[in-house]
Every structure is written in C-alpha cells, then in structure tokens.
PDB file of N, CA and C in Angstrom:
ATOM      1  N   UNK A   1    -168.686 -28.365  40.656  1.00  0.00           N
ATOM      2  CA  UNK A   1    -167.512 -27.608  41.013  1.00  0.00           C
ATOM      3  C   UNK A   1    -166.813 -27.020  39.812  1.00  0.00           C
ATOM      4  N   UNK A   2    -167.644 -26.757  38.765  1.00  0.00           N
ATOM      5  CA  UNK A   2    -166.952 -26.268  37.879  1.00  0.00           C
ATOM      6  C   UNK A   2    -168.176 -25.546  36.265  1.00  0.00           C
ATOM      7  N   UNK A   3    -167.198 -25.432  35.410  1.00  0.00           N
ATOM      8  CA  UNK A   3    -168.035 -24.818  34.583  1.00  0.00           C
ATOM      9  C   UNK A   3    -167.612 -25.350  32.652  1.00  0.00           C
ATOM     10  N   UNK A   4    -168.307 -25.141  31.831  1.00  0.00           N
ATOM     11  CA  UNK A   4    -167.476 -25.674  30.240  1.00  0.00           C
ATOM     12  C   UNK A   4    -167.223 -24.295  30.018  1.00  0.00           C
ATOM     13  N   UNK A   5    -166.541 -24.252  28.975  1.00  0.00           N
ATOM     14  CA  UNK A   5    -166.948 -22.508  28.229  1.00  0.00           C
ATOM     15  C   UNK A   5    -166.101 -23.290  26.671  1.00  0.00           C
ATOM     16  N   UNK A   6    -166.083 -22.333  25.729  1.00  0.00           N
ATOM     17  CA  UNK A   6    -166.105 -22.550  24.572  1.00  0.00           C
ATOM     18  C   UNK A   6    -164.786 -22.130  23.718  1.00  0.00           C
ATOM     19  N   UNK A   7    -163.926 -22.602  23.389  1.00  0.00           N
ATOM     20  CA  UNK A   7    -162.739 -21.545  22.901  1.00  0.00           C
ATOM     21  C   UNK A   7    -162.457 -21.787  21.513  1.00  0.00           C
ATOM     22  N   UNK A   8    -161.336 -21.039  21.166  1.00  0.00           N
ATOM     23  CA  UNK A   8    -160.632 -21.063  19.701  1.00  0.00           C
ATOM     24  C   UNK A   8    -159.362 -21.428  19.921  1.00  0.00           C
ATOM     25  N   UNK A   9    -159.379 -22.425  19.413  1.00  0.00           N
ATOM     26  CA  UNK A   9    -157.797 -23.098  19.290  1.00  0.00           C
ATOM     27  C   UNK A   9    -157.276 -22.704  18.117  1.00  0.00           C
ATOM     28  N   UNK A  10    -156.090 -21.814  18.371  1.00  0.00           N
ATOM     29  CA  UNK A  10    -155.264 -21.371  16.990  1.00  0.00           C
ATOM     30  C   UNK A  10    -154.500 -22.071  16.260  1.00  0.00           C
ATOM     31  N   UNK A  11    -154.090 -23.091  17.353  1.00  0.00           N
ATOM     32  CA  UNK A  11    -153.227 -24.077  16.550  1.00  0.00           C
ATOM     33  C   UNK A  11    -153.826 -24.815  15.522  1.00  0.00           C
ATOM     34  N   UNK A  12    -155.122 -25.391  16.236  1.00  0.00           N
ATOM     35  CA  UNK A  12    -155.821 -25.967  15.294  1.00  0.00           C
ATOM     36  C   UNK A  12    -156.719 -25.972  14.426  1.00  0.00           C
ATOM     37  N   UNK A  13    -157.260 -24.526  14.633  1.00  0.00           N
ATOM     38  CA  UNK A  13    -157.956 -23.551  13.971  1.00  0.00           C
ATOM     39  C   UNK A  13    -159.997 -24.136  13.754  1.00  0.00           C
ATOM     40  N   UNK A  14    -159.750 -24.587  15.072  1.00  0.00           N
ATOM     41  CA  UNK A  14    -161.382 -25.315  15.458  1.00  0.00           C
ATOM     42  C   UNK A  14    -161.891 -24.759  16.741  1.00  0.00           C
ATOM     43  N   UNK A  15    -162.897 -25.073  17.448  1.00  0.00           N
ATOM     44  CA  UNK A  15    -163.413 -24.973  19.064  1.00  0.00           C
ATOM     45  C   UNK A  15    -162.747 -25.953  19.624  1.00  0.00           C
ATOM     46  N   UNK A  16    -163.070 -25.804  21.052  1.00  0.00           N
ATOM     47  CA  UNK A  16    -162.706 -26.975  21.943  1.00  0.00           C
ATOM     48  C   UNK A  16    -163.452 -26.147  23.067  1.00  0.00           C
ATOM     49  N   UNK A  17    -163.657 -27.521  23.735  1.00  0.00           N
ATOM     50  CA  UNK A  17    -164.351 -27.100  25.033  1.00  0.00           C
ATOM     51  C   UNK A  17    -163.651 -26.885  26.390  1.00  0.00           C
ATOM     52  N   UNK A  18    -163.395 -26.212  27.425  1.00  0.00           N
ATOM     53  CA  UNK A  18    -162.466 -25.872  28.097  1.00  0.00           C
ATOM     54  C   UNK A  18    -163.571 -26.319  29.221  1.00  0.00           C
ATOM     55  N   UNK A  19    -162.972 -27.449  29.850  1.00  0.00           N
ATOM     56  CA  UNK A  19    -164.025 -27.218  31.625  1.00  0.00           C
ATOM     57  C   UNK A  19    -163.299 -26.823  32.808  1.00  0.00           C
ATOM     58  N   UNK A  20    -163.589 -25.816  33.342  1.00  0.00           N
ATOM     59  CA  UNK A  20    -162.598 -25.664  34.445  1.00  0.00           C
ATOM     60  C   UNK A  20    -163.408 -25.590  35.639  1.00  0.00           C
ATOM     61  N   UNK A  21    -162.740 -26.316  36.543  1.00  0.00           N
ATOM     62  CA  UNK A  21    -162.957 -27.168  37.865  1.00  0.00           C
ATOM     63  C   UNK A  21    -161.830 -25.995  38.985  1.00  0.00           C
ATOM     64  N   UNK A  22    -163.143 -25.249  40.309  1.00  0.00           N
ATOM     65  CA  UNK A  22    -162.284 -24.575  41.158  1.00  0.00           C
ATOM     66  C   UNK A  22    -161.604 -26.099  42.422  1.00  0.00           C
ATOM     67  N   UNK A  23    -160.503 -25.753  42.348  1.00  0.00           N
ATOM     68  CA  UNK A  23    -159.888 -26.953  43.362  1.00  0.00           C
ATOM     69  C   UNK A  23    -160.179 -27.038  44.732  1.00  0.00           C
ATOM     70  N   UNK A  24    -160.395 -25.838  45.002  1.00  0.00           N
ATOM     71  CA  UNK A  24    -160.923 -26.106  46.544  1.00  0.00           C
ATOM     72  C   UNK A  24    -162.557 -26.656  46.575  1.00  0.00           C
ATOM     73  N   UNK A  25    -163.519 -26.576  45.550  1.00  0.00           N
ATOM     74  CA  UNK A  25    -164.791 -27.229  45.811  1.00  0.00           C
ATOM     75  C   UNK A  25    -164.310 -28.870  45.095  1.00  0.00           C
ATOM     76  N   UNK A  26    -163.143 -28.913  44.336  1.00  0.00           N
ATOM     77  CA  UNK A  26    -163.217 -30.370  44.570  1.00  0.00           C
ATOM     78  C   UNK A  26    -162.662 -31.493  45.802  1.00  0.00           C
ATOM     79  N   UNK A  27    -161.552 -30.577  46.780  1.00  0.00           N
ATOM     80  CA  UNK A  27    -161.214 -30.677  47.885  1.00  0.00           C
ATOM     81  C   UNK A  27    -162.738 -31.153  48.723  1.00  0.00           C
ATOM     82  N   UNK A  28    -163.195 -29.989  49.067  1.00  0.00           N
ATOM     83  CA  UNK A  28    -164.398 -29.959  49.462  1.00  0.00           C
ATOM     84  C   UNK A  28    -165.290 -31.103  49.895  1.00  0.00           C
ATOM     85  N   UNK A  29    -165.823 -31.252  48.412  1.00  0.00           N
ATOM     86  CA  UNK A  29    -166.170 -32.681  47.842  1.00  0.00           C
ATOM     87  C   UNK A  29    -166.324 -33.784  48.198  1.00  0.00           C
ATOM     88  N   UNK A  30    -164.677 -33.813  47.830  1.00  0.00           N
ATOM     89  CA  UNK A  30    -163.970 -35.142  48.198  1.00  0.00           C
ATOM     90  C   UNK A  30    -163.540 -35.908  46.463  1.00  0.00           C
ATOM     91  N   UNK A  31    -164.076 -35.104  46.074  1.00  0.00           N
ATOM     92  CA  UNK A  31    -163.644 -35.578  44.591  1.00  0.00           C
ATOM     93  C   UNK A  31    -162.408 -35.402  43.502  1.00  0.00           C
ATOM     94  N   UNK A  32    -161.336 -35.320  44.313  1.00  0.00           N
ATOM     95  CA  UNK A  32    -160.153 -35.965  43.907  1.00  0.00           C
ATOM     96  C   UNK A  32    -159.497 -36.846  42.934  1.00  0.00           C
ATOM     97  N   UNK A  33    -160.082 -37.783  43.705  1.00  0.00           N
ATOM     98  CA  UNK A  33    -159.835 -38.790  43.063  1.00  0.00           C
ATOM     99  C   UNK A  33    -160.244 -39.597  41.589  1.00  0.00           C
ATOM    100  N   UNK A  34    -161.790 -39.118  42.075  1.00  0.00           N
ATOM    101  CA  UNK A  34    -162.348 -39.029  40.650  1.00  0.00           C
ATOM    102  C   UNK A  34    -162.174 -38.020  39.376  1.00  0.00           C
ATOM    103  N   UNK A  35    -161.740 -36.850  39.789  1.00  0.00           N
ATOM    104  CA  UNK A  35    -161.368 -35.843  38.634  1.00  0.00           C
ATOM    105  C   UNK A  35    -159.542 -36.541  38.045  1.00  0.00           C
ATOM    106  N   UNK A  36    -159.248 -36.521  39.349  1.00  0.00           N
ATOM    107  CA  UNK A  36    -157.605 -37.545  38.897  1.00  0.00           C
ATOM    108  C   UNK A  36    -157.974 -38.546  37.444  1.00  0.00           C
ATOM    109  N   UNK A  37    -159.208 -39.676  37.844  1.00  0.00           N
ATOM    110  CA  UNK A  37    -159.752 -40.913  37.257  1.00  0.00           C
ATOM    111  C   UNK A  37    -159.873 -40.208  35.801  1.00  0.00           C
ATOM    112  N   UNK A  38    -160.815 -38.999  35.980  1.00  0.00           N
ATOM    113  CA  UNK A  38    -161.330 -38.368  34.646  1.00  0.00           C
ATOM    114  C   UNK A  38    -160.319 -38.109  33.714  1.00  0.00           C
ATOM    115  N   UNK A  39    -159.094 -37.297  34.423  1.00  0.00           N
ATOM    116  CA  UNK A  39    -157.863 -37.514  33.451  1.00  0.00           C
ATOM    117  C   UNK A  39    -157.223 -38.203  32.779  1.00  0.00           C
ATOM    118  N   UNK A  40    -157.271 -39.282  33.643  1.00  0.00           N
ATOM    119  CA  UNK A  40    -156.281 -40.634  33.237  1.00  0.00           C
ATOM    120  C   UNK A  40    -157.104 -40.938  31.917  1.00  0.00           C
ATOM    121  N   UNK A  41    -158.155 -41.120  31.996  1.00  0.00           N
ATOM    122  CA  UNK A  41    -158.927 -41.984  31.661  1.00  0.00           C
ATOM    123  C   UNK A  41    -159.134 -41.180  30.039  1.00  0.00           C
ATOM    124  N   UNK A  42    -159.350 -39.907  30.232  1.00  0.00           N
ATOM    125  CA  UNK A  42    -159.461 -39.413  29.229  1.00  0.00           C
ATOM    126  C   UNK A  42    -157.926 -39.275  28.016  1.00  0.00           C
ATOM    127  N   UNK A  43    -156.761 -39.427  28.827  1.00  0.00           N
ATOM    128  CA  UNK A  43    -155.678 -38.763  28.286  1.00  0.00           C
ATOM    129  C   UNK A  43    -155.164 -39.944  27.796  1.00  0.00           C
ATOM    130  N   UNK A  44    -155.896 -41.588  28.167  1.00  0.00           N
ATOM    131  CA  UNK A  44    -155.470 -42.770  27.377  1.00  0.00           C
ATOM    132  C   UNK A  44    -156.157 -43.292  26.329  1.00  0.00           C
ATOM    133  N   UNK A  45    -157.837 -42.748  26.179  1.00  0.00           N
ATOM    134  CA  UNK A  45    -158.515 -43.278  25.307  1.00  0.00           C
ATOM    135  C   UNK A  45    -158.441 -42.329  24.130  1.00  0.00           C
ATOM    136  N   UNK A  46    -158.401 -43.706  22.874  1.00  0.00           N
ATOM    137  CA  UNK A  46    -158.683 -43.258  21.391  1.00  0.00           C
ATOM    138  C   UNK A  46    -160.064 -43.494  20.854  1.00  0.00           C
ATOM    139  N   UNK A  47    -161.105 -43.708  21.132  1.00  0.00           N
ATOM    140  CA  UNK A  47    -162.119 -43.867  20.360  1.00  0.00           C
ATOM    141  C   UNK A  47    -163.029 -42.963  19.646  1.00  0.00           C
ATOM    142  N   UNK A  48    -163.793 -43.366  18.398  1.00  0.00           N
ATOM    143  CA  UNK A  48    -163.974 -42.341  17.596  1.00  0.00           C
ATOM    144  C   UNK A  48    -165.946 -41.928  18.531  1.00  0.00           C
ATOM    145  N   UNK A  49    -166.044 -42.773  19.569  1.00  0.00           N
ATOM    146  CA  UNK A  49    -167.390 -42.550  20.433  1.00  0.00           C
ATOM    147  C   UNK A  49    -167.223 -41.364  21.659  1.00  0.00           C
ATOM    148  N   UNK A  50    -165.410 -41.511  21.979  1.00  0.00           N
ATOM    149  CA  UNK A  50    -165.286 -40.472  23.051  1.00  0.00           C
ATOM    150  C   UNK A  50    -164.799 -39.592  22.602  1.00  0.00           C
ATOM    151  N   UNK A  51    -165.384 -38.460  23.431  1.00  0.00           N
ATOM    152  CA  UNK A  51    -164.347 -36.850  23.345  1.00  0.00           C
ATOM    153  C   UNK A  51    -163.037 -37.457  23.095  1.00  0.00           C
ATOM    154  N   UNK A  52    -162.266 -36.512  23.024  1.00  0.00           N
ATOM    155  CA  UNK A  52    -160.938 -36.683  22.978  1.00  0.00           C
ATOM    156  C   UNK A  52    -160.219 -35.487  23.753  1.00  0.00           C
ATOM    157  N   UNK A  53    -159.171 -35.870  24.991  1.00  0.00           N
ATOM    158  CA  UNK A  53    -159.093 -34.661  25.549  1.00  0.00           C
ATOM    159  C   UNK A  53    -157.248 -33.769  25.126  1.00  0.00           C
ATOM    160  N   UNK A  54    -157.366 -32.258  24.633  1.00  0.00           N
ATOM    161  CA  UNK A  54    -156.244 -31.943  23.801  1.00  0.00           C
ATOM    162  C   UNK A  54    -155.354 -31.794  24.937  1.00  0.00           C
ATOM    163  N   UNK A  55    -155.771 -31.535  25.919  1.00  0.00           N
ATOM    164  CA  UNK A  55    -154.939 -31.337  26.814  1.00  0.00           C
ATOM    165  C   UNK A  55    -155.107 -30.463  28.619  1.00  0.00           C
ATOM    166  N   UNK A  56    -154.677 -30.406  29.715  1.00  0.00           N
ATOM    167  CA  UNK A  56    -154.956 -30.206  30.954  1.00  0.00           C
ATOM    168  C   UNK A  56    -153.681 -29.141  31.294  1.00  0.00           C
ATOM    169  N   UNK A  57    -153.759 -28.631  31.933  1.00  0.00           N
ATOM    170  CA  UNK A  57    -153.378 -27.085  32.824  1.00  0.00           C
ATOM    171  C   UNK A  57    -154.443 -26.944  34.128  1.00  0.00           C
ATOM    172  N   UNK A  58    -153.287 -26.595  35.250  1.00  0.00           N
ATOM    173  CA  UNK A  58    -153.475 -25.944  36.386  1.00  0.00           C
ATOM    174  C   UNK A  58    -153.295 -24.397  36.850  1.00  0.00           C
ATOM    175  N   UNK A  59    -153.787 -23.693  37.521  1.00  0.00           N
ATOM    176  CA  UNK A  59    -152.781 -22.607  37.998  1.00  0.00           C
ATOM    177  C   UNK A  59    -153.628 -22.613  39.778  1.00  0.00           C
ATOM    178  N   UNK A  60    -153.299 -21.688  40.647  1.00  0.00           N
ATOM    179  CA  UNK A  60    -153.278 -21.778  41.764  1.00  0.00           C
ATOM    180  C   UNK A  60    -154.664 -22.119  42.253  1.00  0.00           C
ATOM    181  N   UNK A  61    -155.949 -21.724  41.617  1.00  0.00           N
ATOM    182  CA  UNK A  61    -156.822 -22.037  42.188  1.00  0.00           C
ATOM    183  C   UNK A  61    -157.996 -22.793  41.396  1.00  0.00           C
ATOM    184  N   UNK A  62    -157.232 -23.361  39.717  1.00  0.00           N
ATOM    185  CA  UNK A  62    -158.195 -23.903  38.905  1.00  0.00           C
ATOM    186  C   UNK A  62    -157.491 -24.839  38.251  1.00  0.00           C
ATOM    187  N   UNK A  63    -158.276 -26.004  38.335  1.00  0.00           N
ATOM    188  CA  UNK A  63    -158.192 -27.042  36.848  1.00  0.00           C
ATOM    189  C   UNK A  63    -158.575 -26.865  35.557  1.00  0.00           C
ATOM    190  N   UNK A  64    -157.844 -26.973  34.613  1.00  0.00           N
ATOM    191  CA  UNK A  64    -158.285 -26.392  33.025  1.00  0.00           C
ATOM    192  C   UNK A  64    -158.326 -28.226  32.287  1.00  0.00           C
ATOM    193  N   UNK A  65    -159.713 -27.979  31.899  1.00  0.00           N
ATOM    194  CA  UNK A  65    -159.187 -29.797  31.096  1.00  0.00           C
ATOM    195  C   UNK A  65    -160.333 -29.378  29.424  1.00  0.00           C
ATOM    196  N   UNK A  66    -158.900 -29.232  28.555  1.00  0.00           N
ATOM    197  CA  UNK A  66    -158.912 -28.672  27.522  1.00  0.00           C
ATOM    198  C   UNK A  66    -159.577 -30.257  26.645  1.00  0.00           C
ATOM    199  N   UNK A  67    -161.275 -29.756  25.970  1.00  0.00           N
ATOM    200  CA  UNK A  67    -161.595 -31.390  25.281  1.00  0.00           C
ATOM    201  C   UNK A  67    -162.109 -30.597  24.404  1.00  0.00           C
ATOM    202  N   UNK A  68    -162.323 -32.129  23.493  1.00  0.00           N
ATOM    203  CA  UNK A  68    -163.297 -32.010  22.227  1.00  0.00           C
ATOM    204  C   UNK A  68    -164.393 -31.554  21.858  1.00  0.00           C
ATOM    205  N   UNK A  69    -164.165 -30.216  21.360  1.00  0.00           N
ATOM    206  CA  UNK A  69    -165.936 -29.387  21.427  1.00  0.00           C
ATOM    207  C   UNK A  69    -166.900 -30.313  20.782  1.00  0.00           C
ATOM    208  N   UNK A  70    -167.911 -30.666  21.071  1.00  0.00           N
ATOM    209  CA  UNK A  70    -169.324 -31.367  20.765  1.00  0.00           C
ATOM    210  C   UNK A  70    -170.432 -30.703  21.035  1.00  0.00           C
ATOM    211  N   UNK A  71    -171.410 -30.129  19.984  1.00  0.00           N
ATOM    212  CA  UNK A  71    -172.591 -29.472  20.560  1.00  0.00           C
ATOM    213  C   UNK A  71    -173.262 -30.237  21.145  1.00  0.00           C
ATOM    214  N   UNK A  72    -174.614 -29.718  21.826  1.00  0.00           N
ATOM    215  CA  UNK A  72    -175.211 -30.461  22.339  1.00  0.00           C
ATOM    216  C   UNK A  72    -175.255 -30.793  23.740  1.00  0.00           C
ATOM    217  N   UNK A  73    -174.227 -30.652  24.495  1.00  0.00           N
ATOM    218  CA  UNK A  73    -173.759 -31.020  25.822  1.00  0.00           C
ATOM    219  C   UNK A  73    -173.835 -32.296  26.155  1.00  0.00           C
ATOM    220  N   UNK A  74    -173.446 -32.472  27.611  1.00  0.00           N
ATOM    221  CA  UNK A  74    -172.945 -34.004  28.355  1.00  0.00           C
ATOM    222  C   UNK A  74    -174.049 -35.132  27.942  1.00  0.00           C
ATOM    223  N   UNK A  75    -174.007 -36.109  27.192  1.00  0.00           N
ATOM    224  CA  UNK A  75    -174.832 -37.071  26.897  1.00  0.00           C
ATOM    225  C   UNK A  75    -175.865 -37.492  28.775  1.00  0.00           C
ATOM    226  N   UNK A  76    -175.066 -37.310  29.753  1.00  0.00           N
ATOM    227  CA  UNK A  76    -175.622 -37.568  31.011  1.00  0.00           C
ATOM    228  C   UNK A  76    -177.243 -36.661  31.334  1.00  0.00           C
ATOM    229  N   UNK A  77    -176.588 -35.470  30.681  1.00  0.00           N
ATOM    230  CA  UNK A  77    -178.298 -33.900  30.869  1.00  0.00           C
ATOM    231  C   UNK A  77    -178.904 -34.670  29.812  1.00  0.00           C
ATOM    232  N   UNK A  78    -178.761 -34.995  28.676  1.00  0.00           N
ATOM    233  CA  UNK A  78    -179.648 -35.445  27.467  1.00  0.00           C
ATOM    234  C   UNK A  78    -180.511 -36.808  28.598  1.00  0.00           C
ATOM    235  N   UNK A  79    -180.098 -37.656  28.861  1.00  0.00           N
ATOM    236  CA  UNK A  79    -180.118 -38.758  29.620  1.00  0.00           C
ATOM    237  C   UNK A  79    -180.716 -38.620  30.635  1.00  0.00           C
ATOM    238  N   UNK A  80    -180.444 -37.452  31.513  1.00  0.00           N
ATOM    239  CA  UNK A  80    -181.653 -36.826  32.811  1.00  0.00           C
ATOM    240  C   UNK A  80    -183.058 -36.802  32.597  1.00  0.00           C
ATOM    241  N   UNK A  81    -183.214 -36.051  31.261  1.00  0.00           N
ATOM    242  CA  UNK A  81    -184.175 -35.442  30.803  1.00  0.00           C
ATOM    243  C   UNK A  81    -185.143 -35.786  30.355  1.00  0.00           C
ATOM    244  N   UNK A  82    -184.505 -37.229  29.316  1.00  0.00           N
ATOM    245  CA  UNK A  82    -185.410 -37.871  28.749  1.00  0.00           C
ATOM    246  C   UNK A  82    -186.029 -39.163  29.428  1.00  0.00           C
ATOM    247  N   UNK A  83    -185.387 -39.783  30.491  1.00  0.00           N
ATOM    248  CA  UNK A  83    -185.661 -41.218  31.468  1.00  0.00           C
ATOM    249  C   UNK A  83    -184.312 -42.535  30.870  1.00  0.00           C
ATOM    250  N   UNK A  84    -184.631 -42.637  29.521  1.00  0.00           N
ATOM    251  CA  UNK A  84    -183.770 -43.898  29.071  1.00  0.00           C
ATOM    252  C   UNK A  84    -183.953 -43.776  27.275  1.00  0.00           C
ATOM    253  N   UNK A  85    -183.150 -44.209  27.077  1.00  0.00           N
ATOM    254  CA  UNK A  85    -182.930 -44.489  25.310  1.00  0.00           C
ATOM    255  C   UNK A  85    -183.763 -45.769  25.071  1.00  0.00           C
ATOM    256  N   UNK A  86    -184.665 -45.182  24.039  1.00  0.00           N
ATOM    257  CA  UNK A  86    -185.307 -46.059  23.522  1.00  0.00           C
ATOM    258  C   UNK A  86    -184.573 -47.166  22.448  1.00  0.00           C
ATOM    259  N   UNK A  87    -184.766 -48.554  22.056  1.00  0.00           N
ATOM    260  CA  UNK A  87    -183.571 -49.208  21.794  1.00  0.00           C
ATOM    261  C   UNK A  87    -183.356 -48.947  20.144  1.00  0.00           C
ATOM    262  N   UNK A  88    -183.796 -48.295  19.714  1.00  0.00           N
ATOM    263  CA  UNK A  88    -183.272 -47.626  18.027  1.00  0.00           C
ATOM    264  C   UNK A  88    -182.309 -46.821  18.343  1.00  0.00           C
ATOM    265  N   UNK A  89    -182.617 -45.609  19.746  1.00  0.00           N
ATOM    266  CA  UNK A  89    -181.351 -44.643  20.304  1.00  0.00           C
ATOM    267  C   UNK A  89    -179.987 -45.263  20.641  1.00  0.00           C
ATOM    268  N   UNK A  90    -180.413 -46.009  21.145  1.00  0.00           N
ATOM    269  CA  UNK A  90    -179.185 -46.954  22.047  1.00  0.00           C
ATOM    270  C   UNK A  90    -178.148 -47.894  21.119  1.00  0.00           C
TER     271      UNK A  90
END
C-alpha cells in the first residue's frame, strides 16, 4: 500500500527515505494498526542497528513516514531472496 522514494533534506543536508502509504489501501487491508505499531515503534527506538525515523506527516489521502536513507533496501527483500543468513551473516 505504498511506495519509498528518495529525498534531500535541507536541514540536514543528507538523503532520507520518504515511504508514503495511500490510507485508503491501508483501510482496506486492515492494516491500521500495524502501520500505527510501525510508528510508535519507530519514533521510540535509538539504536545504532535501526533506521531512525526523522519524522511523519499526513495530508488527506497519504501517510508520509520520513526515515533514514540506507542503500540497499528492506533487509526483509535481501532475506526473500536469498532463503536465510548463513551464520558468519547473522
């Protein structure tokens, strides 16, 4: 229900990754609750293993959840792709 795209943060004068989520396919869904979870969850943790998220915006028909650019994409597609981390990866 949604998409990343790539931006320029002026303030901070780096990328960041912007994912924006249309609200009615998370309605849809049913996934609510869990994008709610994703926030929380993201907007309390400090670790130097997780994204870090700069910040979240709405407007009438989209969620904006402003994170930590990382090349490479979602460790989950790396993880699809390959079956399992071998234990030197892990």
């Amino acid at each position: 229900f949604g998409w990343v795209r790539v931006a320029w943060d002026k303030k901070t004068d780096k990328y960041v990754a912007v994912k924006i989520m249309k609200k009615a396919e998370i309605i849809k869904m049913k996934q609510v609750d869990h994008i709610m979870n994703e926030n929380n969850i993201l907007a309390s943790i400090d670790h130097p293993f997780i994204i870090t998220m700069e910040g979240f915006t709405q407007d009438d028909r989209y969620l904006y959840l402003v994170i930590e650019f990382v090349r490479g994409g979602e460790m989950f597609t790396y993880l699809w792709g390959i079956g399992k981390f071998e234990p030197k990866q892990a």
